[in-house]
PDB file of N, CA and C in Angstrom:
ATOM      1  N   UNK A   1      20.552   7.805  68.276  1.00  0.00           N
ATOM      2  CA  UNK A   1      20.905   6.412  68.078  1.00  0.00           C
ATOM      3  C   UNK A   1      21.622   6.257  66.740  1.00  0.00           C
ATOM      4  N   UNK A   2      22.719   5.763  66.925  1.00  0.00           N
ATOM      5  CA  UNK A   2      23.676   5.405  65.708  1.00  0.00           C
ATOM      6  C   UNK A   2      23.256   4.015  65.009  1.00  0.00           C
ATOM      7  N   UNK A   3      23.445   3.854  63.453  1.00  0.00           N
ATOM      8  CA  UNK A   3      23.028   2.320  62.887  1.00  0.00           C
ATOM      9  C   UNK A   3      23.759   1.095  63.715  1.00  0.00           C
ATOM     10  N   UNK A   4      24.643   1.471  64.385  1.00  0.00           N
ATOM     11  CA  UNK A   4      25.468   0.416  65.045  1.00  0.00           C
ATOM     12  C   UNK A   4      24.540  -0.095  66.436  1.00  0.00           C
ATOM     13  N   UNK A   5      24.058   0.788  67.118  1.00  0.00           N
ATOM     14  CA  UNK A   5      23.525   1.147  68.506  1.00  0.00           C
ATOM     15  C   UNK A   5      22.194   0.207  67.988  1.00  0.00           C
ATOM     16  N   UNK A   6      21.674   0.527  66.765  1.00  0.00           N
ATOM     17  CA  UNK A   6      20.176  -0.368  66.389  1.00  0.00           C
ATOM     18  C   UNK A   6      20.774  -2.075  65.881  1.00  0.00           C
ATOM     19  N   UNK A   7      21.850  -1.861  65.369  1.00  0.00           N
ATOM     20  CA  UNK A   7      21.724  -3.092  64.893  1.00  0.00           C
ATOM     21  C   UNK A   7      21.834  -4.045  66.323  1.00  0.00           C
ATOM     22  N   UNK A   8      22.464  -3.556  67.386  1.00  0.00           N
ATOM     23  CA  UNK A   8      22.822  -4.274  68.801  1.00  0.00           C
ATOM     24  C   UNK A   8      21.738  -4.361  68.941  1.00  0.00           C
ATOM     25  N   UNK A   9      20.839  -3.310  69.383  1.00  0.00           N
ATOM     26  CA  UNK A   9      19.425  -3.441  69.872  1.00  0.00           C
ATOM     27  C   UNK A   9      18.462  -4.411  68.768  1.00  0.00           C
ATOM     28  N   UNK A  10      18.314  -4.390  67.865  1.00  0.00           N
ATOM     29  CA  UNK A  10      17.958  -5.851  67.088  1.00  0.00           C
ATOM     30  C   UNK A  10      18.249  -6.659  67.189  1.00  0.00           C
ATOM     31  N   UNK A  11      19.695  -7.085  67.535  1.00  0.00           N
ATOM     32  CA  UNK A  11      20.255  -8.318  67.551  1.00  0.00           C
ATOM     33  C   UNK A  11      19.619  -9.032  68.753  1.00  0.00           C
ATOM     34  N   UNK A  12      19.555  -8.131  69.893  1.00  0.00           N
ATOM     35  CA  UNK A  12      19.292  -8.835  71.409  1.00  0.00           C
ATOM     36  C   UNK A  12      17.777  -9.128  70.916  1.00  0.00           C
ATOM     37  N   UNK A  13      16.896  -8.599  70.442  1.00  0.00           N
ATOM     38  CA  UNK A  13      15.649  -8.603  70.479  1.00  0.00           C
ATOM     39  C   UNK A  13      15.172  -9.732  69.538  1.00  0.00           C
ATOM     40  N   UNK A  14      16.179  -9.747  68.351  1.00  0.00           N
ATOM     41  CA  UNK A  14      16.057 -11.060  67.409  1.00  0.00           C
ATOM     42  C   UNK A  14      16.334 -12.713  68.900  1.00  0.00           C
ATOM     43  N   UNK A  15      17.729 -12.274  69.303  1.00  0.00           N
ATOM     44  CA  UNK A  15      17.719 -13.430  70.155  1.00  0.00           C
ATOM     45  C   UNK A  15      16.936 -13.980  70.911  1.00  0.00           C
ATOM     46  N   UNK A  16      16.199 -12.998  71.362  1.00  0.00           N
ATOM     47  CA  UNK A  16      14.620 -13.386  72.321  1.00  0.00           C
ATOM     48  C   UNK A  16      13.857 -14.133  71.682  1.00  0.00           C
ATOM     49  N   UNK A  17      13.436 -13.463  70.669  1.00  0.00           N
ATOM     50  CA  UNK A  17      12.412 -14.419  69.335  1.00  0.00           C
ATOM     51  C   UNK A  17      13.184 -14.692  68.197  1.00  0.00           C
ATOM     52  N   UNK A  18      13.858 -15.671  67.951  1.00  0.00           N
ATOM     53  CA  UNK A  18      14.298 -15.799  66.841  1.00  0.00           C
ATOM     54  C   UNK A  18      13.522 -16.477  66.169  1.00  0.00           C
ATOM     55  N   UNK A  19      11.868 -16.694  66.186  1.00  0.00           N
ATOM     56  CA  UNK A  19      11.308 -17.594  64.784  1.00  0.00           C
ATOM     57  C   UNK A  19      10.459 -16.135  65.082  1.00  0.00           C
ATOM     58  N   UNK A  20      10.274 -15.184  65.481  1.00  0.00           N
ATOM     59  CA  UNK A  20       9.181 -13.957  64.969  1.00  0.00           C
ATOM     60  C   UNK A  20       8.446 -13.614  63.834  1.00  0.00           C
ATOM     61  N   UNK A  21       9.600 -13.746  62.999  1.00  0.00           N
ATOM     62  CA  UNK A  21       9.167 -13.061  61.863  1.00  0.00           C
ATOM     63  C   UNK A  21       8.665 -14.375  61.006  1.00  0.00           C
ATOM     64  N   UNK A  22       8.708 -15.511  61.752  1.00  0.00           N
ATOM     65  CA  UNK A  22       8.078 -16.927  60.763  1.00  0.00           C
ATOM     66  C   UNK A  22       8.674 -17.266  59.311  1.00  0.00           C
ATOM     67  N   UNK A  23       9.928 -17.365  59.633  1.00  0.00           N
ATOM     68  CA  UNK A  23      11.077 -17.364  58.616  1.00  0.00           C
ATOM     69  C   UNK A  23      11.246 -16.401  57.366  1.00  0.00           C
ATOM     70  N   UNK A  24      10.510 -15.362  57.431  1.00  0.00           N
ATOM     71  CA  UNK A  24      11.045 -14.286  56.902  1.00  0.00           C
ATOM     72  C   UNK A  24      12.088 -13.292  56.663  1.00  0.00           C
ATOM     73  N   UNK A  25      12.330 -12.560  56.018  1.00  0.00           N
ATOM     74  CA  UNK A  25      13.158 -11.522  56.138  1.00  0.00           C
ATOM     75  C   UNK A  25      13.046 -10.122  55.891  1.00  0.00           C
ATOM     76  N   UNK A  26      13.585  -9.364  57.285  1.00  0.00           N
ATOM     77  CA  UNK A  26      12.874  -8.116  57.024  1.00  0.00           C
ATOM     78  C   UNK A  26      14.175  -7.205  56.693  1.00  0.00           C
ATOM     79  N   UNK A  27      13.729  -6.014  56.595  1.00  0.00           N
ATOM     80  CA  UNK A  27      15.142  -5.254  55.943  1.00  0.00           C
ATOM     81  C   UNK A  27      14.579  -3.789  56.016  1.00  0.00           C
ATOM     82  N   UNK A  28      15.404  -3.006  57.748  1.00  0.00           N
ATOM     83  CA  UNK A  28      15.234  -1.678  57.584  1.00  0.00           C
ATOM     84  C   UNK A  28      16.413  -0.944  56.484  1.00  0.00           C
ATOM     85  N   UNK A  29      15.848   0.210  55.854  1.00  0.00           N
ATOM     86  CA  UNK A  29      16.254   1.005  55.928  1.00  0.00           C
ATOM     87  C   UNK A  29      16.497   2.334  55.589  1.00  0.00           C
ATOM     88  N   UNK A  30      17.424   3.170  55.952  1.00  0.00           N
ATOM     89  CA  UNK A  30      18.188   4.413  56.437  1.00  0.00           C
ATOM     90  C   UNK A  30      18.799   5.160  55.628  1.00  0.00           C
ATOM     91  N   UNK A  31      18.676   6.201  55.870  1.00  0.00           N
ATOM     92  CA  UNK A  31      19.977   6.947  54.877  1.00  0.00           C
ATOM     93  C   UNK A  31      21.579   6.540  55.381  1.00  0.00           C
ATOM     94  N   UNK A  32      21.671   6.023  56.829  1.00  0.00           N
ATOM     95  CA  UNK A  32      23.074   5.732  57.058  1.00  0.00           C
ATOM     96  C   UNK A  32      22.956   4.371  56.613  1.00  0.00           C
ATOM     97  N   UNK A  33      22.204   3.480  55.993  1.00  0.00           N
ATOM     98  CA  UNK A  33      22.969   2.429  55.859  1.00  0.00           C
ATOM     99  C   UNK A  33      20.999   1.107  55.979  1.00  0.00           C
ATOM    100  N   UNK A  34      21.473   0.025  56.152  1.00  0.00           N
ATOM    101  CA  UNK A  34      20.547  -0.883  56.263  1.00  0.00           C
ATOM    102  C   UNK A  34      20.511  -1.701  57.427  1.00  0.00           C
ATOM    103  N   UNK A  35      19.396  -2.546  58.229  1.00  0.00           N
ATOM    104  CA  UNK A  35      19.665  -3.581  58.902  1.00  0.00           C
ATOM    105  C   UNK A  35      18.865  -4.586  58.394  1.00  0.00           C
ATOM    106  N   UNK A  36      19.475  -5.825  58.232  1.00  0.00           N
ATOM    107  CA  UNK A  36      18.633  -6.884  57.631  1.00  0.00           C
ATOM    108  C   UNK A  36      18.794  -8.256  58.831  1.00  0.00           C
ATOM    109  N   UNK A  37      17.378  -8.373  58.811  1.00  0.00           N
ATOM    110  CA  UNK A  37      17.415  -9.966  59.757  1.00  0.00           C
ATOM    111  C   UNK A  37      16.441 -11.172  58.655  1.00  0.00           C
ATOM    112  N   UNK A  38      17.678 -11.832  58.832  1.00  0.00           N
ATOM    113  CA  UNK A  38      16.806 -13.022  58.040  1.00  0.00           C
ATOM    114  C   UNK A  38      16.061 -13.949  58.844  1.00  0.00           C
ATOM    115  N   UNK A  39      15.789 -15.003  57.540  1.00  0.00           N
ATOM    116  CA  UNK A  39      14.488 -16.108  58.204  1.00  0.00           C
ATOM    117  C   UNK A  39      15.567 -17.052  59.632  1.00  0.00           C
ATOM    118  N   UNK A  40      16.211 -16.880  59.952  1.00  0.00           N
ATOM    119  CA  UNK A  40      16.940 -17.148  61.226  1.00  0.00           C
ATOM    120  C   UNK A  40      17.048 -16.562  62.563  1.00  0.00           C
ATOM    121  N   UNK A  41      16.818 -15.157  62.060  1.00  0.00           N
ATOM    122  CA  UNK A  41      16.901 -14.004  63.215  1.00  0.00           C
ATOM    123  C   UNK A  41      18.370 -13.410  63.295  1.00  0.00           C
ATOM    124  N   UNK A  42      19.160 -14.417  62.662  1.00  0.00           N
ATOM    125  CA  UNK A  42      20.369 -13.336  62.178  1.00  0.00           C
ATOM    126  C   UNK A  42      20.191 -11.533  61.777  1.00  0.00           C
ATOM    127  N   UNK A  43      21.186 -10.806  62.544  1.00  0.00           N
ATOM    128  CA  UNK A  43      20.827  -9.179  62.503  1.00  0.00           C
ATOM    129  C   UNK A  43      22.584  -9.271  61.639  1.00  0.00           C
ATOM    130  N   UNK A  44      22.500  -8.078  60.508  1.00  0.00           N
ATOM    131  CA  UNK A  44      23.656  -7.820  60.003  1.00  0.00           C
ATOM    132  C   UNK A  44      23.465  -6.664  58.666  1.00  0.00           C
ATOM    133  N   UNK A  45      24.546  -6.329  58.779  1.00  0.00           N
ATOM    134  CA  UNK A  45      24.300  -4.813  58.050  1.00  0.00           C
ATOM    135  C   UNK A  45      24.148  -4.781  56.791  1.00  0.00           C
ATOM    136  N   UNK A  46      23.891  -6.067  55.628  1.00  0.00           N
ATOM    137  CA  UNK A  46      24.222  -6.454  54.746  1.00  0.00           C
ATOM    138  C   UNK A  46      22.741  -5.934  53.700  1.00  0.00           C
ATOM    139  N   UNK A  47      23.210  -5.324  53.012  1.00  0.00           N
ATOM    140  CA  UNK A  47      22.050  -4.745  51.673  1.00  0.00           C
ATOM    141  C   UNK A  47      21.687  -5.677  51.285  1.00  0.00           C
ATOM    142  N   UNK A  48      20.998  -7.034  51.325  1.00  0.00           N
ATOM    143  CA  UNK A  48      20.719  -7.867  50.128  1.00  0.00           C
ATOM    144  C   UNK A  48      18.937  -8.350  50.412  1.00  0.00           C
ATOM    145  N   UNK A  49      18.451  -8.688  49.364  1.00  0.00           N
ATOM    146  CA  UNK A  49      17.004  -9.221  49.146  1.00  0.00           C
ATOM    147  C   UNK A  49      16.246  -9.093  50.249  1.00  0.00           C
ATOM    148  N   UNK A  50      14.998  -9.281  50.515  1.00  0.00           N
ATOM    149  CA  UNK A  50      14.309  -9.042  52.032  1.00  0.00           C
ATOM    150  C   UNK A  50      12.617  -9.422  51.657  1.00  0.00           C
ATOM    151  N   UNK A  51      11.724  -9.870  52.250  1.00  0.00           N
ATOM    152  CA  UNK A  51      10.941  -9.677  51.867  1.00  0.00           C
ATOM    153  C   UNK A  51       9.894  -8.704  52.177  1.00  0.00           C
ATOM    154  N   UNK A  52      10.364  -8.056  52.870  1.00  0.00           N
ATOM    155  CA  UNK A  52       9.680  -6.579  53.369  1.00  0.00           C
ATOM    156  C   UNK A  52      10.906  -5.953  53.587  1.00  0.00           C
ATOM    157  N   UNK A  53      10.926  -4.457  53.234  1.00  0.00           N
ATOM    158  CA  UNK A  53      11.539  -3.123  53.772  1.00  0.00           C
ATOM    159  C   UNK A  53      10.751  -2.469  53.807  1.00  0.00           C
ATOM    160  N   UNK A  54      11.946  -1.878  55.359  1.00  0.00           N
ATOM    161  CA  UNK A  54      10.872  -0.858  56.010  1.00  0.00           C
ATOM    162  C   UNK A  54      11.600   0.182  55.644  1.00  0.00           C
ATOM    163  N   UNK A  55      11.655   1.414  55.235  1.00  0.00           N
ATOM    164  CA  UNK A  55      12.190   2.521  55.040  1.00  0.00           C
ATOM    165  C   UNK A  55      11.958   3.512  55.451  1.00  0.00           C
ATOM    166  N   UNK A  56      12.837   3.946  56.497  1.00  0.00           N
ATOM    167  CA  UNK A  56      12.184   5.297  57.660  1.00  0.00           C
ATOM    168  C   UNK A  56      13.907   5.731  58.461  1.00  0.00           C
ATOM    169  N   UNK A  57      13.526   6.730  58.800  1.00  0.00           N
ATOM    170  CA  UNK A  57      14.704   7.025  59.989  1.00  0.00           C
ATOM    171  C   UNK A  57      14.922   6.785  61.263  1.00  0.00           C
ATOM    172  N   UNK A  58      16.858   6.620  61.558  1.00  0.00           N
ATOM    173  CA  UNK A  58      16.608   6.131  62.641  1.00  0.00           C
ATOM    174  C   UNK A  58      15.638   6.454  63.707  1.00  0.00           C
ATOM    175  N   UNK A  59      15.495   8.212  63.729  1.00  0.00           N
ATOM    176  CA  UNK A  59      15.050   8.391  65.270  1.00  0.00           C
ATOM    177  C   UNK A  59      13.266   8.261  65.198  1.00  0.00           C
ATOM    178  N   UNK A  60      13.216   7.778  64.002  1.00  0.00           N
ATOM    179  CA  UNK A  60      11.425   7.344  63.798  1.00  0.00           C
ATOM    180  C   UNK A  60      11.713   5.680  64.398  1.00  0.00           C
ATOM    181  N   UNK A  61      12.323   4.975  64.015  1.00  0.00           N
ATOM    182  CA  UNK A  61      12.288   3.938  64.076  1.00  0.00           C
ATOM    183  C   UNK A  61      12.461   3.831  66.076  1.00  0.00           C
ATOM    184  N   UNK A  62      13.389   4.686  66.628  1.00  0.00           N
ATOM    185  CA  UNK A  62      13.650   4.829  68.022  1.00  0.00           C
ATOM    186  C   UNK A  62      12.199   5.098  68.504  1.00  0.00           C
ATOM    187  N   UNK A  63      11.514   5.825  67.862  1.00  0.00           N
ATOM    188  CA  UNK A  63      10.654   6.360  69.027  1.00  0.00           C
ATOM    189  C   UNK A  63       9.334   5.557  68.613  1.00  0.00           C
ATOM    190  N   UNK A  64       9.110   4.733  67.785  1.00  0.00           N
ATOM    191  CA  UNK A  64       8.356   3.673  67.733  1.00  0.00           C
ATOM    192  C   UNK A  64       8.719   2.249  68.651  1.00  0.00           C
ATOM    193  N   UNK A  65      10.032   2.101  68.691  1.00  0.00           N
ATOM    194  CA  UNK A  65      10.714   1.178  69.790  1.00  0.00           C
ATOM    195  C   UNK A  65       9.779   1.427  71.250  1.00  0.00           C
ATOM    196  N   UNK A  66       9.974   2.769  71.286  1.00  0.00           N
ATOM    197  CA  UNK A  66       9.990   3.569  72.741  1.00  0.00           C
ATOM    198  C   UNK A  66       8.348   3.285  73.005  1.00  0.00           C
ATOM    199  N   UNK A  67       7.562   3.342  72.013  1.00  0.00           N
ATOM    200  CA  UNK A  67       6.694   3.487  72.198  1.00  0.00           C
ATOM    201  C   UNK A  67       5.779   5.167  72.411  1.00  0.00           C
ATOM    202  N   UNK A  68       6.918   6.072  72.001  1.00  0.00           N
ATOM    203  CA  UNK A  68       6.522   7.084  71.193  1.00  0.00           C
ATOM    204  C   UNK A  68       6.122   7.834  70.340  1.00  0.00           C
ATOM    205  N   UNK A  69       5.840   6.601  69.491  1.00  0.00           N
ATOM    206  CA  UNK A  69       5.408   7.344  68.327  1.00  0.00           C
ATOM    207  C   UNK A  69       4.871   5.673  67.334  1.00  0.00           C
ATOM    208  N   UNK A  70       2.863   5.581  67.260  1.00  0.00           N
ATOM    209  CA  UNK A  70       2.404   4.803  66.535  1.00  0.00           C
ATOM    210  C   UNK A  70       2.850   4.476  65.308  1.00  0.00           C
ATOM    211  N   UNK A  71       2.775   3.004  65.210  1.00  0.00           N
ATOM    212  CA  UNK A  71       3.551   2.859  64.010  1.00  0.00           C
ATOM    213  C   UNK A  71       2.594   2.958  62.658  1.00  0.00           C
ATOM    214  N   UNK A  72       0.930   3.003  62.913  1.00  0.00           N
ATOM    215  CA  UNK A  72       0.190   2.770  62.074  1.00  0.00           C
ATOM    216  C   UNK A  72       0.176   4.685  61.946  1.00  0.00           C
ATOM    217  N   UNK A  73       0.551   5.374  62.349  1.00  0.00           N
ATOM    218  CA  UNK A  73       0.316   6.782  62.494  1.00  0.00           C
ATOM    219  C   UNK A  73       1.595   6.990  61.594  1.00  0.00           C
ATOM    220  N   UNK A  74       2.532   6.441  61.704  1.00  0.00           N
ATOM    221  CA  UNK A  74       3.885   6.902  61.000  1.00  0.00           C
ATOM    222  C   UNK A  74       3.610   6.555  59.368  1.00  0.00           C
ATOM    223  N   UNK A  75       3.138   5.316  59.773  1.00  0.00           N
ATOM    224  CA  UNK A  75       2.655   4.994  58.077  1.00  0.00           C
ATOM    225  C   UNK A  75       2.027   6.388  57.011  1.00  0.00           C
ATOM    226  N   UNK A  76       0.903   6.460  58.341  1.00  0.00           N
ATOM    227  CA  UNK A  76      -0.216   7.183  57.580  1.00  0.00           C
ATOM    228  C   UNK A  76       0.550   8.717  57.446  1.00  0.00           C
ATOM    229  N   UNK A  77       1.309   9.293  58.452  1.00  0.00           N
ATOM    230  CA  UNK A  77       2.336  10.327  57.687  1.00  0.00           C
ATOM    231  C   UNK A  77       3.302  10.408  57.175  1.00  0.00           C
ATOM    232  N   UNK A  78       3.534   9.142  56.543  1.00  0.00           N
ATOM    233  CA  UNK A  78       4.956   8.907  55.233  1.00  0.00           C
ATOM    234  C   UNK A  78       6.222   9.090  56.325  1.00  0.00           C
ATOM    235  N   UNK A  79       5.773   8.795  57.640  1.00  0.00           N
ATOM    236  CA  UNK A  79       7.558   8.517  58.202  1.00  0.00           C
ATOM    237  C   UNK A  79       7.755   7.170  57.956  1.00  0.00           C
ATOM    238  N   UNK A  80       7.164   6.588  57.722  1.00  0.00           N
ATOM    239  CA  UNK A  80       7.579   4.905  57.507  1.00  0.00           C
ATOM    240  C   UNK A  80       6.956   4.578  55.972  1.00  0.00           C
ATOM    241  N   UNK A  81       7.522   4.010  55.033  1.00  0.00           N
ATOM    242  CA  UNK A  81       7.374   3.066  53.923  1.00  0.00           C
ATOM    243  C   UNK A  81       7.306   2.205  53.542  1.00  0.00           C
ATOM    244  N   UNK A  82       6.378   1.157  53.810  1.00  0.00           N
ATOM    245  CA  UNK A  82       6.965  -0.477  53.663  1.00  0.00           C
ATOM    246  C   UNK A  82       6.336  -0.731  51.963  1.00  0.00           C
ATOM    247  N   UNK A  83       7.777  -1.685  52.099  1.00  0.00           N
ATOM    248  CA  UNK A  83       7.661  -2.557  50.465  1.00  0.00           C
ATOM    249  C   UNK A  83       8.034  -3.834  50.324  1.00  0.00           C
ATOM    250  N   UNK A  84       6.976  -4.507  49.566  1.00  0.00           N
ATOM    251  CA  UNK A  84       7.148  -6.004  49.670  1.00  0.00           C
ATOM    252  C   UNK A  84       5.737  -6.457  50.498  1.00  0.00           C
ATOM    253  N   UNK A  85       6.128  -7.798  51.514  1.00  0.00           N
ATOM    254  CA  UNK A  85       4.854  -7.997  52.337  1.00  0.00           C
ATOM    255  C   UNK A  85       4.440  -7.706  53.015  1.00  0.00           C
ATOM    256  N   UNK A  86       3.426  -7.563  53.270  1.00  0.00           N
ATOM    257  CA  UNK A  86       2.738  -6.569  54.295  1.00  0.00           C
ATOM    258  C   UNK A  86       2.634  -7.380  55.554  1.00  0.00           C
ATOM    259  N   UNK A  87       2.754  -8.467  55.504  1.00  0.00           N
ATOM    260  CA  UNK A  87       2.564  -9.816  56.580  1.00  0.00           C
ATOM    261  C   UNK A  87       3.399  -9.679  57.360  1.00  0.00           C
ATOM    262  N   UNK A  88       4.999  -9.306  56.841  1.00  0.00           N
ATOM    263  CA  UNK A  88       6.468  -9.661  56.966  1.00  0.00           C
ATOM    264  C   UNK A  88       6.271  -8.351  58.104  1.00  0.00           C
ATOM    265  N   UNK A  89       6.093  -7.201  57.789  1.00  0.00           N
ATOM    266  CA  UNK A  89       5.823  -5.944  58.813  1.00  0.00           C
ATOM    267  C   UNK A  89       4.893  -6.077  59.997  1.00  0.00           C
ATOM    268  N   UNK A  90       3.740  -6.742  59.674  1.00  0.00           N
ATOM    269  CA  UNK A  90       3.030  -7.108  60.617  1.00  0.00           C
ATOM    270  C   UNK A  90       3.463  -7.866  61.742  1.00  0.00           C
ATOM    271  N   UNK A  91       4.170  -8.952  61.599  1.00  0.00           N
ATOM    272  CA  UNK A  91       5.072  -9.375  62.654  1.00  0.00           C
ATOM    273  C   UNK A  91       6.382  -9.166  63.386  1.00  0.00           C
ATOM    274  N   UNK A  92       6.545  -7.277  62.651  1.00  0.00           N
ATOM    275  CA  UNK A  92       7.048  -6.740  63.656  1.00  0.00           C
ATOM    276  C   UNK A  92       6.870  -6.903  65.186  1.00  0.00           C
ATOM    277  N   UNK A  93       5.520  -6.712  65.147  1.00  0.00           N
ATOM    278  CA  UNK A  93       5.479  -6.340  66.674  1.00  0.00           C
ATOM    279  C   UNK A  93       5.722  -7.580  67.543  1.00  0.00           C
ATOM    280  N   UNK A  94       5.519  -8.624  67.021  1.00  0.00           N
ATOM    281  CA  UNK A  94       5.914  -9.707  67.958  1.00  0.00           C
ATOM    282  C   UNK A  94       7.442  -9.478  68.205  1.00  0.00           C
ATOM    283  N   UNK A  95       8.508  -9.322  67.291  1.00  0.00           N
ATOM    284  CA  UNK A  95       9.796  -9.224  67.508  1.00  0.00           C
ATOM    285  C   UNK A  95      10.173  -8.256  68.755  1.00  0.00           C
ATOM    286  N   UNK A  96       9.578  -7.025  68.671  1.00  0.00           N
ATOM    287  CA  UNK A  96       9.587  -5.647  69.549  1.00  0.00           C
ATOM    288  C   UNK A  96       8.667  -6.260  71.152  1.00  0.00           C
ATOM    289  N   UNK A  97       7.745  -6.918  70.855  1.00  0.00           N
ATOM    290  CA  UNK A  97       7.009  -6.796  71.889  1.00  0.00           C
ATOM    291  C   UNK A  97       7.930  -7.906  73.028  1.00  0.00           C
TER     292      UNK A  97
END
């Protein structure tokens, strides 16, 4: 999965729930680059402020999508990093689910 291929796949998934994240803003990212959705559900590739980042790779981030791979398990083996609120991550899963 390319950063382009995720930011599509966020975007559709922001459109489903766009109050998910309860006007927050979350902000993956990547060594290729970032995806940030703000307190709107706007998806866009833009580096700026967030109140959670998640910092992990794409194909971690894919196979947590997939449902391959726990996200509380990724934590606990440093494939995933979050910084900032911990709240803001937590309502991941409503966005995904």
């Amino acid at each position: 999965m390319t950063l382009e291929e995720l930011t599509t796949q966020l975007t559709k998934m922001a459109e489903k729930s766009p109050n998910a994240l309860g006007g927050s803003i979350l902000k993956f990212s990547f060594p290729e680059g970032v995806v940030r959705i703000d307190e709107n559900g706007k998806v866009s590739n833009e580096d700026k402020e967030a109140d959670c980042t998640i910092s992990t790779s794409l194909s971690d981030l894919q196979k947590i999508i997939s449902g391959d791979l726990n996200p509380m398990s990724a934590v606990m083996f440093g494939k995933i990093k979050i910084k900032g609120d911990m709240g803001v991550a937590m309502k991941l899963q409503s966005l995904m689910g």
